[in-house]
Protein backbone atom coordinates (compact mmCIF):
# COMPACT_ATOMS: atom_id res chain seq x y z
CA UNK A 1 0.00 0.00 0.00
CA UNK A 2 2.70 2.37 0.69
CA UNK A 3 4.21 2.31 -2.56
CA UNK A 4 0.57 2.80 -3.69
CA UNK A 5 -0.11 5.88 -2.27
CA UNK A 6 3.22 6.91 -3.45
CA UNK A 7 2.14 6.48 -7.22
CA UNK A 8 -1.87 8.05 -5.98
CA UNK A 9 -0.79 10.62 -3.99
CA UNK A 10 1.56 12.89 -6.77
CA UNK A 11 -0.27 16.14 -6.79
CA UNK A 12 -1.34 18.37 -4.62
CA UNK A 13 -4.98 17.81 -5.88
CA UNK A 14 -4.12 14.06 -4.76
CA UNK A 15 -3.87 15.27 -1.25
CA UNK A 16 -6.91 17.33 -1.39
CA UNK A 17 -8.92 14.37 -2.87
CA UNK A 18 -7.77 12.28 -0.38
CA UNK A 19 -9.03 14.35 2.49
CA UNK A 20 -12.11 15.04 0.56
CA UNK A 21 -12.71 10.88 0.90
CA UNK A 22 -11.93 10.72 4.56
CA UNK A 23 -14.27 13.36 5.21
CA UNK A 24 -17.31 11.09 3.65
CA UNK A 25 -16.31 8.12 5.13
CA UNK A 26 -16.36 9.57 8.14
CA UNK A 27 -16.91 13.37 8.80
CA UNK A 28 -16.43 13.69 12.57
CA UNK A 29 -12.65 15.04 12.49
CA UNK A 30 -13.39 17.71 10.18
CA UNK A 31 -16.00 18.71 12.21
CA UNK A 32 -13.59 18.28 15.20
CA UNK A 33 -11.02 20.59 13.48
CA UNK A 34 -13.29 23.31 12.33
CA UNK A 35 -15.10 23.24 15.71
CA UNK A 36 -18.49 22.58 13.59
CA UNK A 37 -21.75 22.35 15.83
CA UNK A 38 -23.95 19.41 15.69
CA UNK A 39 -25.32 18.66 12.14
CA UNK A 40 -25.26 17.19 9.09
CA UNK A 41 -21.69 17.99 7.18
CA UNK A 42 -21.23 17.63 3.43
CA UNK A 43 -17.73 18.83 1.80
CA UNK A 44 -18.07 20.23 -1.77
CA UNK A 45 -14.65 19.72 -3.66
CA UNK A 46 -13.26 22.24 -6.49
CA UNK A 47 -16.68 23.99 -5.41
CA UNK A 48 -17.58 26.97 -7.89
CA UNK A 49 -18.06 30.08 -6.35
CA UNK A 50 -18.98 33.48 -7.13
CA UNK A 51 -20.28 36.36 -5.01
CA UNK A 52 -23.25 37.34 -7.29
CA UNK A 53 -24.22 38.32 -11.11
CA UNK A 54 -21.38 39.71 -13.18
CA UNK A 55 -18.10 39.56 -10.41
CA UNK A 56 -15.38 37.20 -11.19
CA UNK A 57 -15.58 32.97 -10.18
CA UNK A 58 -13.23 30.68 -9.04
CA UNK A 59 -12.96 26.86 -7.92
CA UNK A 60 -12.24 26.52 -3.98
CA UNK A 61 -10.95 23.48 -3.26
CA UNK A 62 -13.36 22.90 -0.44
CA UNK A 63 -16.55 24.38 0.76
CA UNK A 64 -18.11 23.07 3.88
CA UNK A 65 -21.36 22.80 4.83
CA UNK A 66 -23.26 22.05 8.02
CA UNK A 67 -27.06 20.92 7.58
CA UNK A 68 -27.10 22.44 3.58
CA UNK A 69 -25.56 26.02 4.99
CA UNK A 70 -21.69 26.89 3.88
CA UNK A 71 -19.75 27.57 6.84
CA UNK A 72 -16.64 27.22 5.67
CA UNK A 73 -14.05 27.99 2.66
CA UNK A 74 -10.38 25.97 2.37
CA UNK A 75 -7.82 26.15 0.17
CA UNK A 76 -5.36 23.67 0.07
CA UNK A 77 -1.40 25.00 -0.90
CA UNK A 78 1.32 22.22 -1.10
CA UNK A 79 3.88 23.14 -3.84
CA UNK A 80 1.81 26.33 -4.97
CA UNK A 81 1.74 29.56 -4.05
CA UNK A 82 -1.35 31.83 -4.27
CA UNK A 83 -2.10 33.11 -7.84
CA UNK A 84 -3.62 35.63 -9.40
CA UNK A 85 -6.61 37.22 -7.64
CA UNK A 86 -8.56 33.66 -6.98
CA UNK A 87 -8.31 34.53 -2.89
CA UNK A 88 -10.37 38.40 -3.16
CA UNK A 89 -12.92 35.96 -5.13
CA UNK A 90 -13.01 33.81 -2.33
CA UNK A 91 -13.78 36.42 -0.15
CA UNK A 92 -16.19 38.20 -1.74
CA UNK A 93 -18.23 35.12 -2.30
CA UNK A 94 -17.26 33.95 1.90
CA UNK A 95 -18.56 37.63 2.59
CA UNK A 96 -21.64 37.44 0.44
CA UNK A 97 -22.43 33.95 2.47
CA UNK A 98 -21.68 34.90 5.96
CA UNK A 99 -18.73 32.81 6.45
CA UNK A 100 -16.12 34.69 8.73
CA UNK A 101 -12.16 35.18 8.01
CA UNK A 102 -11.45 32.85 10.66
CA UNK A 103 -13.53 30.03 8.81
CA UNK A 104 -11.43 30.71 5.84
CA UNK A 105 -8.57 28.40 5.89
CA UNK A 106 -5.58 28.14 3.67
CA UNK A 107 -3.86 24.55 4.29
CA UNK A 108 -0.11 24.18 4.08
CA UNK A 109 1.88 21.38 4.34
CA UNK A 110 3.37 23.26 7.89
CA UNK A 111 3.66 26.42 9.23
CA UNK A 112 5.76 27.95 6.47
CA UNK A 113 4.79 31.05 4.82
CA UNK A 114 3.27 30.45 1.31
CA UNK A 115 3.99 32.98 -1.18
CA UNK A 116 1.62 35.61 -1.85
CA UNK A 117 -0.53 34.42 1.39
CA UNK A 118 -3.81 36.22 2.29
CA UNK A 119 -3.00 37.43 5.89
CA UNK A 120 -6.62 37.20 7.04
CA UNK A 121 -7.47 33.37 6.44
CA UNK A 122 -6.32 31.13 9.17
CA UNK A 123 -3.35 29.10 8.88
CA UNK A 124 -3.89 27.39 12.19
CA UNK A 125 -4.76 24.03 10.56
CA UNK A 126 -2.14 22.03 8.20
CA UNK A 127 -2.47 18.77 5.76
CA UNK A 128 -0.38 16.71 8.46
CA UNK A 129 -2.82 17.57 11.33
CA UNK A 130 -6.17 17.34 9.13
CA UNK A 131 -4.89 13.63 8.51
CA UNK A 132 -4.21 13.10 11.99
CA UNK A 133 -7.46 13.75 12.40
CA UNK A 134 -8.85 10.13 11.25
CA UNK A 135 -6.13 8.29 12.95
CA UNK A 136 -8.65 6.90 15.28
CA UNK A 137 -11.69 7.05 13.01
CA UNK A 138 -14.14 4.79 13.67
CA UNK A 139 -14.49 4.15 10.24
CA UNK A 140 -11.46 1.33 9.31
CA UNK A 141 -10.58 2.60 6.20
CA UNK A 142 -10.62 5.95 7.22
CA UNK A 143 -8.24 4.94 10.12
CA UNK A 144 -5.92 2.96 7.71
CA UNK A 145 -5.34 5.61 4.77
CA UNK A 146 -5.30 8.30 7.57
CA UNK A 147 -2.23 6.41 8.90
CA UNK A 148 -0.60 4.97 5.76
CA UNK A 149 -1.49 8.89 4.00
CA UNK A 150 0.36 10.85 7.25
CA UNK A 151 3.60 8.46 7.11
CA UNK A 152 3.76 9.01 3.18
CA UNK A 153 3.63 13.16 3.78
CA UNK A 154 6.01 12.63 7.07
CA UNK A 155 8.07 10.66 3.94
CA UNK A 156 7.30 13.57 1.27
CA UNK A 157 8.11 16.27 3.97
CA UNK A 158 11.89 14.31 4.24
CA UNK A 159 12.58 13.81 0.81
CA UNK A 160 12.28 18.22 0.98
CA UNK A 161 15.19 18.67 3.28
CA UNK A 162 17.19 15.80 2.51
CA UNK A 163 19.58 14.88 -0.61
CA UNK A 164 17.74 16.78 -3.67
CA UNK A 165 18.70 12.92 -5.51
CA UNK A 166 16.30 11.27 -2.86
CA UNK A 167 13.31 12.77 -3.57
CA UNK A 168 11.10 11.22 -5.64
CA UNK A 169 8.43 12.94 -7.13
CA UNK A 170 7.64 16.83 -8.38
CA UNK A 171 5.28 17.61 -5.19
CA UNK A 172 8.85 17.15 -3.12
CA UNK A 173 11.36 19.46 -4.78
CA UNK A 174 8.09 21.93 -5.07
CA UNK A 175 8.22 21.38 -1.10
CA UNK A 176 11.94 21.90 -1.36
CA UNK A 177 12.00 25.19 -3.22
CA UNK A 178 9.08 26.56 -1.09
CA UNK A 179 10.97 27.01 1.76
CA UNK A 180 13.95 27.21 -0.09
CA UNK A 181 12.40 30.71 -1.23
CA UNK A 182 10.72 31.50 2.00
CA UNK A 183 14.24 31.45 3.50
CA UNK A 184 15.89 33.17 1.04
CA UNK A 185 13.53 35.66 0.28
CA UNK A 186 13.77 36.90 3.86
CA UNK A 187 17.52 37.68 3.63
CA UNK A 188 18.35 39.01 0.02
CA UNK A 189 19.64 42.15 -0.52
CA UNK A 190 17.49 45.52 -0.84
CA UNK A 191 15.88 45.46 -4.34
CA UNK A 192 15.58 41.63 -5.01
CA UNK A 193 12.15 41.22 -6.62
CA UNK A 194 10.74 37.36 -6.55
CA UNK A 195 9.20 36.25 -8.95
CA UNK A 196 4.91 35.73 -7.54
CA UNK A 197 4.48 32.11 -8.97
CA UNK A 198 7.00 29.37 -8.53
CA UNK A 199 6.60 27.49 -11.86
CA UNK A 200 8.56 27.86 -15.12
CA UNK A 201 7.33 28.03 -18.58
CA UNK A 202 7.09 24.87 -18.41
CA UNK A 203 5.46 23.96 -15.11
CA UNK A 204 8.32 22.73 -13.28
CA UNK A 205 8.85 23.85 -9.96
CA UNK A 206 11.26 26.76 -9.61
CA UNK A 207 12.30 30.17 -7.90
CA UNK A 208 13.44 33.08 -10.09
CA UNK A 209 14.29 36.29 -8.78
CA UNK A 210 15.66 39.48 -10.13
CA UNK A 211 17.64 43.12 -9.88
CA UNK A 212 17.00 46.21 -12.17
CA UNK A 213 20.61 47.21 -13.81
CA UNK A 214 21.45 49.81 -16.00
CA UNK A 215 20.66 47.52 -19.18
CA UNK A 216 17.76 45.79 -18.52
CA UNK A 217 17.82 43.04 -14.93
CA UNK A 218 19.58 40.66 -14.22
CA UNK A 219 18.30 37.10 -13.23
CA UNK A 220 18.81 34.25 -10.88
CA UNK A 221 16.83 31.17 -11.33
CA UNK A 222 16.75 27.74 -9.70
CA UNK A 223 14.98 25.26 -11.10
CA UNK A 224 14.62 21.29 -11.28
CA UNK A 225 15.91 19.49 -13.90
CA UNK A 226 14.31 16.82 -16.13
CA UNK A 227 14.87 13.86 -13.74
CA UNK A 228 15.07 11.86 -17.39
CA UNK A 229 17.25 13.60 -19.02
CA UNK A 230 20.38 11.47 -17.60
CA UNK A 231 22.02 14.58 -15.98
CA UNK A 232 22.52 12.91 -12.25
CA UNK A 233 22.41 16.29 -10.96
CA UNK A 234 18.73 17.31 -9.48
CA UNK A 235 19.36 20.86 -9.24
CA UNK A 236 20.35 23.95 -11.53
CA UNK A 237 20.94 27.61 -10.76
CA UNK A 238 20.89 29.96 -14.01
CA UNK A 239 22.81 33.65 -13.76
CA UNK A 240 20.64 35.12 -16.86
CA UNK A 241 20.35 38.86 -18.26
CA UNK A 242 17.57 40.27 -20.24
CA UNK A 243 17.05 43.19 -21.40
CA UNK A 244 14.09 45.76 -21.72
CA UNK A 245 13.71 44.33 -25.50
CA UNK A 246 13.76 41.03 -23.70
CA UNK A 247 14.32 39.64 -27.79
CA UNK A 248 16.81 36.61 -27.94
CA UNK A 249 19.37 38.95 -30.14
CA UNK A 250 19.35 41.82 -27.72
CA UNK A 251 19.91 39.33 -24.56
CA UNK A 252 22.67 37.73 -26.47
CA UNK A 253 24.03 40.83 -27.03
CA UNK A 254 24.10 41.97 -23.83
CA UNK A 255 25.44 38.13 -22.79
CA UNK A 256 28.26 38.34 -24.78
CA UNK A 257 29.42 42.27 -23.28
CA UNK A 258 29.10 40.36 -19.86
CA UNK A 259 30.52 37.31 -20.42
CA UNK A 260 33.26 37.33 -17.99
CA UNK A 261 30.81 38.25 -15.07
CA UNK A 262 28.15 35.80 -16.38
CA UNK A 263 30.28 32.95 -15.87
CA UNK A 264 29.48 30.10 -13.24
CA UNK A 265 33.66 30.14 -12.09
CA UNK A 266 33.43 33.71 -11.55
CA UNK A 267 30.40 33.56 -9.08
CA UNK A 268 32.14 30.50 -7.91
CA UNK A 269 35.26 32.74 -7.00
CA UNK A 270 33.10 35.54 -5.43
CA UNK A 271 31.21 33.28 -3.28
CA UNK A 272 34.08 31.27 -2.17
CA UNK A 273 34.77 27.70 -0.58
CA UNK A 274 32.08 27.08 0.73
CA UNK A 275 30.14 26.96 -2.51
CA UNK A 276 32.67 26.24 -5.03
CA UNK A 277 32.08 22.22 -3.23
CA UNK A 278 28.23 22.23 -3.72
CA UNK A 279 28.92 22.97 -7.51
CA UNK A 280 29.51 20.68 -10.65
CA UNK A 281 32.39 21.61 -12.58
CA UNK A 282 33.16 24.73 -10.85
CA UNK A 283 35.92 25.79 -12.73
CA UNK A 284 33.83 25.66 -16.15
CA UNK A 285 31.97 28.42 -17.46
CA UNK A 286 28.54 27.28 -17.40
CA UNK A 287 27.69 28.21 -20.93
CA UNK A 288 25.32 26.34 -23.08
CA UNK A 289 25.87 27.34 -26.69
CA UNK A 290 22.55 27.19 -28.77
CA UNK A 291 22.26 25.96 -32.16
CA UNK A 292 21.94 29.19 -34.36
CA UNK A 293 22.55 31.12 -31.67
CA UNK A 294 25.93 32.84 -33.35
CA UNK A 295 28.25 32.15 -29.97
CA UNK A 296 25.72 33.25 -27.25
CA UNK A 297 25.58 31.70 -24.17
CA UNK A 298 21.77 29.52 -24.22
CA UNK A 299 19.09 30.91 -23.95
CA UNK A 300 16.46 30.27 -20.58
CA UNK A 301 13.10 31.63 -21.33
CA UNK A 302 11.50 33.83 -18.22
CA UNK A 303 9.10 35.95 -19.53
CA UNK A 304 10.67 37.31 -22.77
CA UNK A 305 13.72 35.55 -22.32
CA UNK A 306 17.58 36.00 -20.94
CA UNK A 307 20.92 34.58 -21.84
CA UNK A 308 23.35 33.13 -18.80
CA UNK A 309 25.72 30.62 -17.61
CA UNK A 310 24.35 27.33 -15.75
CA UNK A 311 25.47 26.79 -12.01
CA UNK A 312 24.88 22.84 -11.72
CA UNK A 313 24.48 21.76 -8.28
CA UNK A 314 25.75 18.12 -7.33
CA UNK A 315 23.41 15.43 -6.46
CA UNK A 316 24.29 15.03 -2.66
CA UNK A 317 22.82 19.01 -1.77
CA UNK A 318 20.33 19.10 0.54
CA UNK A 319 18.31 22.43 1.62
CA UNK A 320 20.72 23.86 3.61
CA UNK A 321 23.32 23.73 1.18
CA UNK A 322 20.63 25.10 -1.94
CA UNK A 323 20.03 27.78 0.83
CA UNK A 324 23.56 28.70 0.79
CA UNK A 325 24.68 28.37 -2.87
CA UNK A 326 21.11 30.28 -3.72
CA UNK A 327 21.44 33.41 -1.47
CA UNK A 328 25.26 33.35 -2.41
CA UNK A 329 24.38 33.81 -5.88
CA UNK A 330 21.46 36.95 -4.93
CA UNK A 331 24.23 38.32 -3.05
CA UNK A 332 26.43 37.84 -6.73
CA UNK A 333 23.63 39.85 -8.90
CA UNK A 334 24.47 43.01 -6.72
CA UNK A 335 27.94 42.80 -8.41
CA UNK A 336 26.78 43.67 -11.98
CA UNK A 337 29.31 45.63 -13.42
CA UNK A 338 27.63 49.39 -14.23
CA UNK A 339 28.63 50.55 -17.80
């Protein structure tokens, strides 16, 4: 069964099914953890909301309600941070219904900021101690997936700290980089901007952050690598810079006048030691040449595009050391060379 609900339980939707399940098999801890009165409790899932004629809808993951009235709104956040404006339609519906700011939950996987988090909605409840919640069901499956569910997140919670080559599936490294950011974010330099979502182009989890230079910004990005593509290392930082154009031959441009700073062994020798062992090849340059590219350095795509070296990270890093090699290199984009 365990390796089971490792296949079933991938996404973060997984997670949010799987509580959805427990709840109708038997609802008593979710009443028990939203302090519900007496009554009849149904759970809507990916419920469709919308405060009234003409004002904007969204899909809350849950809406629960006690004898047919909604009494309370959760969202569930694992690897994703809050996105666009799908929380002020939340309220605005929660408002139009009644429903409190302290019955409006957002559910993390722990404590742990999430980016872009509504301040007012509770964060007093977590997936961990929802699950906990059937461990004594007295319905028996309920009790068993409640237990065999909480040791697979206790497992998905390790693989996020420990050696980025033992984790196992995307919901983990989007674990990872989640506090990864959260800890970073909190000590970069004045005038690092991060980036709202934490998904590339291509939906992989990542972190990309970025300073406003003289030509254009300059970029840092972190992102997970294609676990298929044979690399052995988990992990890549890029050191990109884009310019206002943000056009492929203006980036390259630009790449090519900053070459020398752009490449991975010189942030390797400005950050020192310490990082130079975290790092693949330290002493290379980290460019990718493109095909057709005439000489540039590759070219990353972050909205519109930048040109940069790759900083490859070994496959033994855990968080700590993606903590340091990460902040060294927002600490590095404050050395841009002016004109």
């Amino acid at each position: 069964m365990t390796y089971g609900l490792t296949r079933l339980l991938r996404t973060e939707d997984d997670w949010s099914d799987l509580l959805c399940f427990l709840a109708e098999l038997d609802p008593e801890p979710l009443r028990s953890a939203l302090v519900l009165a007496p009554g009849t409790i149904t759970v809507w899932r990916e419920a469709w909301v919308k405060a009234g004629r003409g004002a904007p809808a969204g899909r809350a993951d849950f809406v629960v309600l006690l004898d047919g009235t909604e009494r309370t709104v959760m969202e569930v956040k694992l690897g994703a941070g809050a996105h666009g404006e799908q929380f002020a339609v939340y309220d605005a519906w929660a408002e139009a219904r009644g429903i409190p700011a302290s019955d409006r939950y957002l559910v993390g996987p722990n404590a742990d900021p999430i980016p872009n988090e509504p301040s007012h909605w509770s964060r007093r409840l977590t997936v961990a101690s929802l699950l906990a919640g059937w461990n004594h069901s007295a319905d028996d499956l309920a009790r068993l997936l409640s237990v065999r569910g909480l040791q697979q997140f206790t497992q998905l919670e390790a693989e996020a700290t420990g050696p980025a080559n033992h984790a196992s599936i995307v919901l983990s490294d989007a674990l990872r980089l989640r506090r990864l950011a959260s800890i970073t974010q909190a000590t970069s330099p004045p005038g690092t901007v991060f980036a709202p979502k934490q998904r590339s182009e291509a939906g992989a989890p990542n972190i990309c952050a970025w300073r406003e230079t003289e030509d254009g910004y300059v970029v840092a990005e972190i992102q997970r690598l294609n676990p298929r593509s044979g690399t052995g290392s988990p992990f890549e930082i890029r050191i990109m810079v884009q310019t206002p154009e943000a056009t492929s031959a203006a980036n390259g441009a630009l790449a090519d006048r900053k070459r020398d700073w752009l490449a991975r062994c010189s942030f390797v020798r400005h950050a020192g030691p310490g990082v130079q062992e975290l790092v693949a090849e330290p002493e290379g340059d980290g460019f990718k040449k493109k095909s057709g590219a005439k000489g540039h350095p590759r070219y990353y795509g972050y909205e519109g595009g930048g040109h940069g070296s790759s900083v490859v990270l070994k496959e033994t890093v855990g968080l700590n050391d993606m903590v340091t090699a990460f902040a060294a290199v927002l600490q590095y984009l404050t050395t841009y060379p002016a004109r």
